[in-house]
Protein backbone atom coordinates (compact mmCIF):
# COMPACT_ATOMS: atom_id res chain seq x y z
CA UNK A 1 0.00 0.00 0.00
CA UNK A 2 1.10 3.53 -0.43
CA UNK A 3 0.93 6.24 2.17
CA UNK A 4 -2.21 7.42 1.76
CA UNK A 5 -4.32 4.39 -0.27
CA UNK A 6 -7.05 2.92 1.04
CA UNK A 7 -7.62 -0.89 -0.65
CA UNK A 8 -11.28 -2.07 -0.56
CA UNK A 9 -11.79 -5.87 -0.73
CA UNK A 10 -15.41 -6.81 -1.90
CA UNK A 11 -17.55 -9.56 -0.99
CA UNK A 12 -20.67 -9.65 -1.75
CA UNK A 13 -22.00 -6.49 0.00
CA UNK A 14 -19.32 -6.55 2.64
CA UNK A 15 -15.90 -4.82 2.19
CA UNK A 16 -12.91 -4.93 4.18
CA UNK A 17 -11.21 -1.43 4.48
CA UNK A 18 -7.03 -1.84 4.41
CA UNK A 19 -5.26 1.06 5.33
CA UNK A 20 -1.38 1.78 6.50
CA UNK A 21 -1.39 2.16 10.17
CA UNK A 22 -0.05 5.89 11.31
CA UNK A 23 1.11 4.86 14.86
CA UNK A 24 3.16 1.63 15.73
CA UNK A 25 0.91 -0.86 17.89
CA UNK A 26 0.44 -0.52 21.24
CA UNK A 27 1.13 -4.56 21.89
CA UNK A 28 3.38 -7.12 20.57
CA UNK A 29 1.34 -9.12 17.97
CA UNK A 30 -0.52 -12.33 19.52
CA UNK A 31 -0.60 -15.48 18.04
CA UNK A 32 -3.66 -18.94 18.68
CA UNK A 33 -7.09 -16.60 18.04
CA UNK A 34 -6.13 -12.92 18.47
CA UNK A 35 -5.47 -10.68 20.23
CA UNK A 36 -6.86 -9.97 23.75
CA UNK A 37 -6.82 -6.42 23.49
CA UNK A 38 -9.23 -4.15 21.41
CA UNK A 39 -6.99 -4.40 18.01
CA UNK A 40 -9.33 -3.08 15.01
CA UNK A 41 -9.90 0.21 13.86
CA UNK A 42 -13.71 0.63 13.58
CA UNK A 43 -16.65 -0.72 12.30
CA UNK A 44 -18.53 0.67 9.07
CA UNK A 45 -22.17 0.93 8.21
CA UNK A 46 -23.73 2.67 4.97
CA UNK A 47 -26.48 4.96 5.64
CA UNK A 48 -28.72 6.34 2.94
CA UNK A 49 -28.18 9.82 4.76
CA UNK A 50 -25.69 10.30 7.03
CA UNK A 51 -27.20 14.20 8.00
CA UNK A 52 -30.69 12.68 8.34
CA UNK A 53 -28.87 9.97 10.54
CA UNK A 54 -27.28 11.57 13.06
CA UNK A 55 -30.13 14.39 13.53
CA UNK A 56 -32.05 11.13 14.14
CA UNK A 57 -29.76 9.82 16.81
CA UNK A 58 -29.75 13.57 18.66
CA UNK A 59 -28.08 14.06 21.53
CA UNK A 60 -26.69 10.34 21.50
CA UNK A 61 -24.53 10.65 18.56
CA UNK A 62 -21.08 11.57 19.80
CA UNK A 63 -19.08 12.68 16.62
CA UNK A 64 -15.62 12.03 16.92
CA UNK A 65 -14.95 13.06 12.74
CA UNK A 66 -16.71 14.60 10.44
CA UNK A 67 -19.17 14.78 8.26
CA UNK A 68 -16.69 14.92 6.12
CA UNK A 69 -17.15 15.29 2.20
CA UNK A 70 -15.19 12.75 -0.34
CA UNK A 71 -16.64 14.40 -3.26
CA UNK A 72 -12.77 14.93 -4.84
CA UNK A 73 -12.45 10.82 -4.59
CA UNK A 74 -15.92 9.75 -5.23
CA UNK A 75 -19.46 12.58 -5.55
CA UNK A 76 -21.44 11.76 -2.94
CA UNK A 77 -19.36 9.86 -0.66
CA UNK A 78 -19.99 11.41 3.01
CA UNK A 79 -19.15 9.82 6.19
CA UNK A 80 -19.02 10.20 9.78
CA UNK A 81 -17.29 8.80 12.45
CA UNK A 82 -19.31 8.70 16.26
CA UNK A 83 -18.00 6.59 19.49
CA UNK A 84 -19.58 4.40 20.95
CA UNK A 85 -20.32 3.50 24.92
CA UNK A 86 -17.25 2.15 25.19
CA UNK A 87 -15.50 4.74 23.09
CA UNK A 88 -15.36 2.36 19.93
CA UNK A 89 -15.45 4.11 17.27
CA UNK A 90 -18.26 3.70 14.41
CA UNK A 91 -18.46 4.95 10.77
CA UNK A 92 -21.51 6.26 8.77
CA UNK A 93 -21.09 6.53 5.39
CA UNK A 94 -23.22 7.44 2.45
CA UNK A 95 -22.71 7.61 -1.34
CA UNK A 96 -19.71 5.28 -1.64
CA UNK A 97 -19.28 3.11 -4.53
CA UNK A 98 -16.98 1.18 -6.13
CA UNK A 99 -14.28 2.17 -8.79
CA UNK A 100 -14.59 1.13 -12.19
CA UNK A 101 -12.15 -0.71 -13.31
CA UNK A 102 -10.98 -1.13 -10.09
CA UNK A 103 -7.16 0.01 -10.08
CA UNK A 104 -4.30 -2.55 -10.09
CA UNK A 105 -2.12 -2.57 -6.97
């Protein structure tokens, strides 16, 4: 990957976001199932309006990023990022779609 790409792996309706890491990892990597620690990044949903979504959670929505605009990458692509109880974090995301062709890595 370079710097800055993002890779999206496709299945079905399901994609898997790779992206370089910016900070080294706060644990030696584990081995057997995984680790024991929290060790993703966040979790993704698509939204049909991600405005119209977070005016619907109110005062429960606790926007860590955004919206942000992706208009230069993709028009339409607008996403959010909120925490949840725990302080995960959660992305909202509207108007993404695949590239066509898709670019060879």
């Amino acid at each position: 990957l370079g710097e800055d790409q993002i890779v999206f792996i496709k299945s079905g309706a399901i994609y898997l976001e790779l992206f370089r890491a910016s900070k080294a990892a706060v644990a030696e990597p584990s081995g057997g199932t995984g680790p024991e620690y929290p060790g993703w990044r966040h979790l993704a949903f698509t939204v049909n309006d991600v405005d119209a979504w977070l005016a619907e959670m109110g005062e429960g929505a606790v926007v860590t990023l955004g919206p942000v605009n992706f208009d230069a990458i993709i028009e339409g692509w607008r996403t959010a990022w909120l925490a949840d109880p725990e302080g995960n974090i959660v992305e909202v995301s509207q108007g993404y779609s695949d590239q066509e062709p898709a670019p060879h890595l």
